[in-house]
Protein backbone atom coordinates (compact mmCIF):
# COMPACT_ATOMS: atom_id res chain seq x y z
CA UNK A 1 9.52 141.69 -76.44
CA UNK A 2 10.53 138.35 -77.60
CA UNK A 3 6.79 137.37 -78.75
CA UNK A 4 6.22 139.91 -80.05
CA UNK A 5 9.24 140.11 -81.88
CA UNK A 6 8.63 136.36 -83.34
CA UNK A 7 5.16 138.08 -84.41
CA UNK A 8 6.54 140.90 -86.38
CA UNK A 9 8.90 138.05 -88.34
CA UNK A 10 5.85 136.00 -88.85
CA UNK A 11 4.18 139.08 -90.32
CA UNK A 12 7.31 139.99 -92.00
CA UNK A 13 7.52 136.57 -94.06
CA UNK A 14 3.85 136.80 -95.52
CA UNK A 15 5.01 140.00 -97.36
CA UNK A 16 5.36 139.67 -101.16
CA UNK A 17 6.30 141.42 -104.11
CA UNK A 18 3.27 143.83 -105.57
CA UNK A 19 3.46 142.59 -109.03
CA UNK A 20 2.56 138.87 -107.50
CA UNK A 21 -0.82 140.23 -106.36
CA UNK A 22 -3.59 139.65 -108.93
CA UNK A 23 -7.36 141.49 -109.03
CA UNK A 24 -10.41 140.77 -110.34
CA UNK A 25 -13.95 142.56 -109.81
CA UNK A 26 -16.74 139.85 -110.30
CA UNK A 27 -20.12 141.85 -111.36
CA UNK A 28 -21.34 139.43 -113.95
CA UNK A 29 -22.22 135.65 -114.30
CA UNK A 30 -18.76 133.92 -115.18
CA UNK A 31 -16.33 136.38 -114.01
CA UNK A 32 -15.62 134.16 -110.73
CA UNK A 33 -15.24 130.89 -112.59
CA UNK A 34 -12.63 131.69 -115.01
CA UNK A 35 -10.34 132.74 -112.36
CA UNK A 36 -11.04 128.58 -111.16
CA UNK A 37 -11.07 127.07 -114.37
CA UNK A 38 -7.93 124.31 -115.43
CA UNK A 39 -6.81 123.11 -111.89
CA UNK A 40 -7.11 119.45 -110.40
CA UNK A 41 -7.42 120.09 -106.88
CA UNK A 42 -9.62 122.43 -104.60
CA UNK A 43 -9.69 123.39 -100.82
CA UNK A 44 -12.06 125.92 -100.05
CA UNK A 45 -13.86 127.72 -97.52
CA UNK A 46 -17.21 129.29 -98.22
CA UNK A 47 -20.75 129.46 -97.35
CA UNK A 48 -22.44 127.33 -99.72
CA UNK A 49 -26.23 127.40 -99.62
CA UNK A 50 -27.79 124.71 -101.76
CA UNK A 51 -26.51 121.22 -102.63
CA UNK A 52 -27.82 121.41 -106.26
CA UNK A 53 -25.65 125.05 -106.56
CA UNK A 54 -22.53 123.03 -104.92
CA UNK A 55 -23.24 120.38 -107.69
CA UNK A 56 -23.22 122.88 -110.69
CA UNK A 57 -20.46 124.25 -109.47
CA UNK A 58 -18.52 121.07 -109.38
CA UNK A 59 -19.49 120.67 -113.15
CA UNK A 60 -18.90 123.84 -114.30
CA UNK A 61 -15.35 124.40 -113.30
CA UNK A 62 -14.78 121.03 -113.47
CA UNK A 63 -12.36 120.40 -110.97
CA UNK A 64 -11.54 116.64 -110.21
CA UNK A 65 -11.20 116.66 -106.39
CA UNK A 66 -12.35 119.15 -104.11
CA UNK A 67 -12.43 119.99 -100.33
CA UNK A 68 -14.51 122.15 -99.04
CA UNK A 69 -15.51 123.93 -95.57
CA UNK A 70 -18.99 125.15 -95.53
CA UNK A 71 -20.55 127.22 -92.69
CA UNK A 72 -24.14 125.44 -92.59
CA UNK A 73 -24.59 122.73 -90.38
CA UNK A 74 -24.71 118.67 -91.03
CA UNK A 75 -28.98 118.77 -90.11
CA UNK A 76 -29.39 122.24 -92.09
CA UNK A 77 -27.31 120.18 -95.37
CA UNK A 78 -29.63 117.02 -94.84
CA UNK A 79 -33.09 119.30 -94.19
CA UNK A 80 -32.48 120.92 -97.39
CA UNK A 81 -31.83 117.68 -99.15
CA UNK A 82 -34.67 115.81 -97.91
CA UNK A 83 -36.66 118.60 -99.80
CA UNK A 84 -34.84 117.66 -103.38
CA UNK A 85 -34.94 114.95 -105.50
CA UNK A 86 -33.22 112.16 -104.29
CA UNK A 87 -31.02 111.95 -107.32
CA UNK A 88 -29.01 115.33 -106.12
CA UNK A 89 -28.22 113.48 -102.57
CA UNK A 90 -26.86 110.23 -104.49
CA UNK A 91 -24.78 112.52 -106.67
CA UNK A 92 -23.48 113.75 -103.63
CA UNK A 93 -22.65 110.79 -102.02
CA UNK A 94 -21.59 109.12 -105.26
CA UNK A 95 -18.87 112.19 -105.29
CA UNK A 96 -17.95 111.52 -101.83
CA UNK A 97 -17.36 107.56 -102.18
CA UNK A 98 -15.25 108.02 -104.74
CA UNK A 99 -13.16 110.71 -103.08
CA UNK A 100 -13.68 113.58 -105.15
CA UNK A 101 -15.66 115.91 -102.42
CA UNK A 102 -15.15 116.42 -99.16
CA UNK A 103 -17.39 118.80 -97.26
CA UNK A 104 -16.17 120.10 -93.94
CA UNK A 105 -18.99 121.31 -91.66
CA UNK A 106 -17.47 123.84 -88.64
CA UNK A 107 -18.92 123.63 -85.03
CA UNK A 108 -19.33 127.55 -85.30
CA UNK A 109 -20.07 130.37 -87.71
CA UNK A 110 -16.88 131.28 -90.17
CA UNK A 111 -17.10 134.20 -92.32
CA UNK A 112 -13.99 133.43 -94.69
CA UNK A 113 -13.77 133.01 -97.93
CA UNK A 114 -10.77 131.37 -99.34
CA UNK A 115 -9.64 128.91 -101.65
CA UNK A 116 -6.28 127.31 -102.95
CA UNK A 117 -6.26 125.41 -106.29
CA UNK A 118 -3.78 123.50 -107.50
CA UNK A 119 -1.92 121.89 -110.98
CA UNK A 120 0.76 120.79 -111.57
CA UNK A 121 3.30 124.18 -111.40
CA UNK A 122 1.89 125.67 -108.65
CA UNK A 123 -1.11 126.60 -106.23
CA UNK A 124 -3.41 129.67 -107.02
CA UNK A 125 -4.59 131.13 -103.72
CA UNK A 126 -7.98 133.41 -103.79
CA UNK A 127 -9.54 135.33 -101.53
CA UNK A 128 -12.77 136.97 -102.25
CA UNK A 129 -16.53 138.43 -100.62
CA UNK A 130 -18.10 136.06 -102.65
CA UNK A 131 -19.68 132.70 -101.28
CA UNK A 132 -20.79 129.74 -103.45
CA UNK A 133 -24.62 131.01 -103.39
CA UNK A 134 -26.54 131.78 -106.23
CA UNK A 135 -27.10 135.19 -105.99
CA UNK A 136 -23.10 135.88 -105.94
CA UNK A 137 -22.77 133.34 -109.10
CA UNK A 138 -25.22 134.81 -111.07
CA UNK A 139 -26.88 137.69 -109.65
CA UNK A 140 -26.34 140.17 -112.11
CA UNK A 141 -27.00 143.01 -109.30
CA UNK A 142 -24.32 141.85 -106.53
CA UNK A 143 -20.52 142.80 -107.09
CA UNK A 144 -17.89 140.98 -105.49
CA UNK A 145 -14.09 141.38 -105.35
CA UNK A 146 -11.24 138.96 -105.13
CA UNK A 147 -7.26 138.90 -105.29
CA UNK A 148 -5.33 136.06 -105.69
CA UNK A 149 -1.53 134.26 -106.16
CA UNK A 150 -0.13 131.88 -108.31
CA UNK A 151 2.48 130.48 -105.95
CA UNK A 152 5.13 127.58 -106.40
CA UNK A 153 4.21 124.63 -103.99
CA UNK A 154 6.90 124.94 -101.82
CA UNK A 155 6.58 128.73 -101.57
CA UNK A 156 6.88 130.08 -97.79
CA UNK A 157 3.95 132.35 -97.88
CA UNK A 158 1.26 129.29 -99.32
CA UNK A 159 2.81 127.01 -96.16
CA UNK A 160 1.59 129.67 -93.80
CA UNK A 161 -1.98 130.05 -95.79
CA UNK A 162 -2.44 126.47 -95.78
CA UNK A 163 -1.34 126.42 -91.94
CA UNK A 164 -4.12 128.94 -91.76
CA UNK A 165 -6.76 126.76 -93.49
CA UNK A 166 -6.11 123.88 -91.32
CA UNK A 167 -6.42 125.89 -88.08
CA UNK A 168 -10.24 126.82 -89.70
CA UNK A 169 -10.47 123.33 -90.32
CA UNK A 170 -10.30 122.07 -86.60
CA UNK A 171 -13.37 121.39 -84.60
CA UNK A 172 -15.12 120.45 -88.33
CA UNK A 173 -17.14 117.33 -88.87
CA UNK A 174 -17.05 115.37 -92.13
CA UNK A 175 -20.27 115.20 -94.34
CA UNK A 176 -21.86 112.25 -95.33
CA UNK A 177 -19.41 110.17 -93.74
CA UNK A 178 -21.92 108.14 -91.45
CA UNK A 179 -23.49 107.82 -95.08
CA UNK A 180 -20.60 106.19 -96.54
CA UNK A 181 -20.32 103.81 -93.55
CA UNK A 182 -23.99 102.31 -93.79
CA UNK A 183 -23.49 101.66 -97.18
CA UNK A 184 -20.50 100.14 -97.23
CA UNK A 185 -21.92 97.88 -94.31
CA UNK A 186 -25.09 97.27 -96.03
CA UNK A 187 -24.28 96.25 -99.70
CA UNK A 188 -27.06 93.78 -100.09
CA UNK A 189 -29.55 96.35 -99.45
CA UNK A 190 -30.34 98.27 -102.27
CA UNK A 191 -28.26 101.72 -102.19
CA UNK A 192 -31.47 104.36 -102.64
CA UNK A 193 -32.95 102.46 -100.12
CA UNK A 194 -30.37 103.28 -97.71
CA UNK A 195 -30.00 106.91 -98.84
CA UNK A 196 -34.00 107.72 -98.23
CA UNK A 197 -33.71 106.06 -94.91
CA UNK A 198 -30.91 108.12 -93.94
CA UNK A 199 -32.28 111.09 -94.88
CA UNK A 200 -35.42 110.64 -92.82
CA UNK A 201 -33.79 109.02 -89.93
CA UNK A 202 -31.30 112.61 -89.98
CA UNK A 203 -34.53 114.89 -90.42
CA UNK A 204 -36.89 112.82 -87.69
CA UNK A 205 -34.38 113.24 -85.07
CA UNK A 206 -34.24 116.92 -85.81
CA UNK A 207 -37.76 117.46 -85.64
CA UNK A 208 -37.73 114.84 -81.54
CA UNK A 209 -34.84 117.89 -80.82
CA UNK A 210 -37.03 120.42 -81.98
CA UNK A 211 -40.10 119.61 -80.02
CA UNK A 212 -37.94 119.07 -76.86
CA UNK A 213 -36.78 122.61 -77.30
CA UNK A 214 -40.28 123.92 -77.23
CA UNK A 215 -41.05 121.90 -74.33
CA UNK A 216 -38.23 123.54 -72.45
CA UNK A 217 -39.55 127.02 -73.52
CA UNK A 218 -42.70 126.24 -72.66
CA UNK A 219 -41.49 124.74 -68.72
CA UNK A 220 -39.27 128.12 -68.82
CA UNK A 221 -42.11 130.73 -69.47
CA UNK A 222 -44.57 128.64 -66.73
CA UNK A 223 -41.41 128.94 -64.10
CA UNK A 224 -40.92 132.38 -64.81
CA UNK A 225 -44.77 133.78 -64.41
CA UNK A 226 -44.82 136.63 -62.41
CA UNK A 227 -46.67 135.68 -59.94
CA UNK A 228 -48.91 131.61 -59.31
CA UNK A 229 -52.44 134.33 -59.88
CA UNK A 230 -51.52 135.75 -62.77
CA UNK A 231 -52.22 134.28 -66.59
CA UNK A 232 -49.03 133.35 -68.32
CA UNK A 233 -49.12 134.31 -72.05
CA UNK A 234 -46.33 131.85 -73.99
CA UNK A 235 -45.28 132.43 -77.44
CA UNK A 236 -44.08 129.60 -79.49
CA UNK A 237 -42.19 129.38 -82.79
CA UNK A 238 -43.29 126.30 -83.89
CA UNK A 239 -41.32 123.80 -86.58
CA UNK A 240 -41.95 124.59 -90.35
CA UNK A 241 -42.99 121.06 -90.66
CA UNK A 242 -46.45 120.63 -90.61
CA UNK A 243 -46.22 117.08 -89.31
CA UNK A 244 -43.81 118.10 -86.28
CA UNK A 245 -46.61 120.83 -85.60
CA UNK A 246 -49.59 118.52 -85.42
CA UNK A 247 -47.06 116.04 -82.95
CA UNK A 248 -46.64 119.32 -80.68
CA UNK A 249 -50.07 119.92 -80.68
CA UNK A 250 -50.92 116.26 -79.64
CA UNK A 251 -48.51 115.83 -77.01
């Protein structure tokens, strides 16, 4: 009875007034950024699912420093960027050297959405079905819904959301932080240089994993054969890259 009595005052002390509770229905191209506009500071946690959309984001709500916790892994970040122009992985890193992005990657799938800004008089908390994707910025077609609060910053209620971020936050590996390492250790080598290096260095290693995990399948379906008389069939999903394909097919 005592826990869950502690529970029920826990649940008890998130409870607000009504009026306090903002809405807003995003169904057109905008709608989401003007409820971000004219803070300094961002935590979030989305789903964001291309670098160059992350980037225009940054710009176009202009928001000076910015944390955020993004479902896709470190290897599915750099494989996408090793497809883009090099310039949109400097920007990146040029953001994160100077402190103004942080981008937490989880060791598991997370399916919220929330994010606290903040200014000077107090901390706007929003939670929303919307991720950070292009089809829910400017998809005409997709409608998304939000509520937020514009709390003080020593408000009860924003402690216990921003206890609640951090326990989202454990287990999560910076971004880009080996990145900032090698070229802080390496500043007489010249710094795009270092970037393409560590983008192919990241990728190649992905593709060694990947063929290792089709050796494995392969050992797996030969060790599971029915019977030592009988032709084994295997099946194979082999690596988008044509390059890891062809070293497959050689080894």
């Amino acid at each position: 009875m005592v826990g869950k009595s502690r529970r029920h005052q826990r649940e008890m002390s998130l409870f607000i007034s009504p009026t306090a509770l903002k809405t807003v229905i995003t169904a057109h191209p905008g709608d989401l950024d003007r409820i971000f506009a004219g803070f300094s500071r961002m935590r979030a946690i989305s789903y964001v699912a291309y670098t160059d959309l992350l980037l225009d984001f940054l710009i176009r709500v202009d928001i000076p420093k910015w944390k955020s916790l993004s479902e896709k892994t470190c290897l599915d970040i750099i494989r996408v960027l090793s497809k883009k122009r090099i310039e949109i992985t400097e920007r990146l890193a040029d953001l994160v050297e100077i402190g103004k992005l942080r981008v937490y990657v989880p060791d598991r799938t997370i399916h919220t959405k929330l994010y606290f800004l903040e200014c000077v008089d107090f901390v706007r908390v929003i939670q929303t079905s919307a991720n950070l994707t292009d089809t829910a910025q400017k998809d005409r077609k997709q409608i998304n819904y939000a509520w937020y609060l514009d709390l003080p910053h020593d408000d009860v209620t924003l402690n216990q959301l921003i206890k609640d971020y951090e326990v989202h936050r454990k287990g999560c590996s910076l971004f880009m932080e080996d990145l900032r390492e090698l070229t802080g250790l390496n500043q007489e080598t010249e710094r795009r240089q270092i970037i393409e290096a560590w983008l192919r260095g990241n990728v190649q290693e992905d593709r060694d994993n990947e063929i290792k995990q089709l050796f494995h399948e392969l050992s797996k379906c030969l060790i599971d054969a029915a019977s030592p008389g009988e032709q084994t069939v295997a099946v194979l999903r082999l690596h988008d890259s044509l390059k890891a394909r062809k070293k497959f097919e050689r080894i």
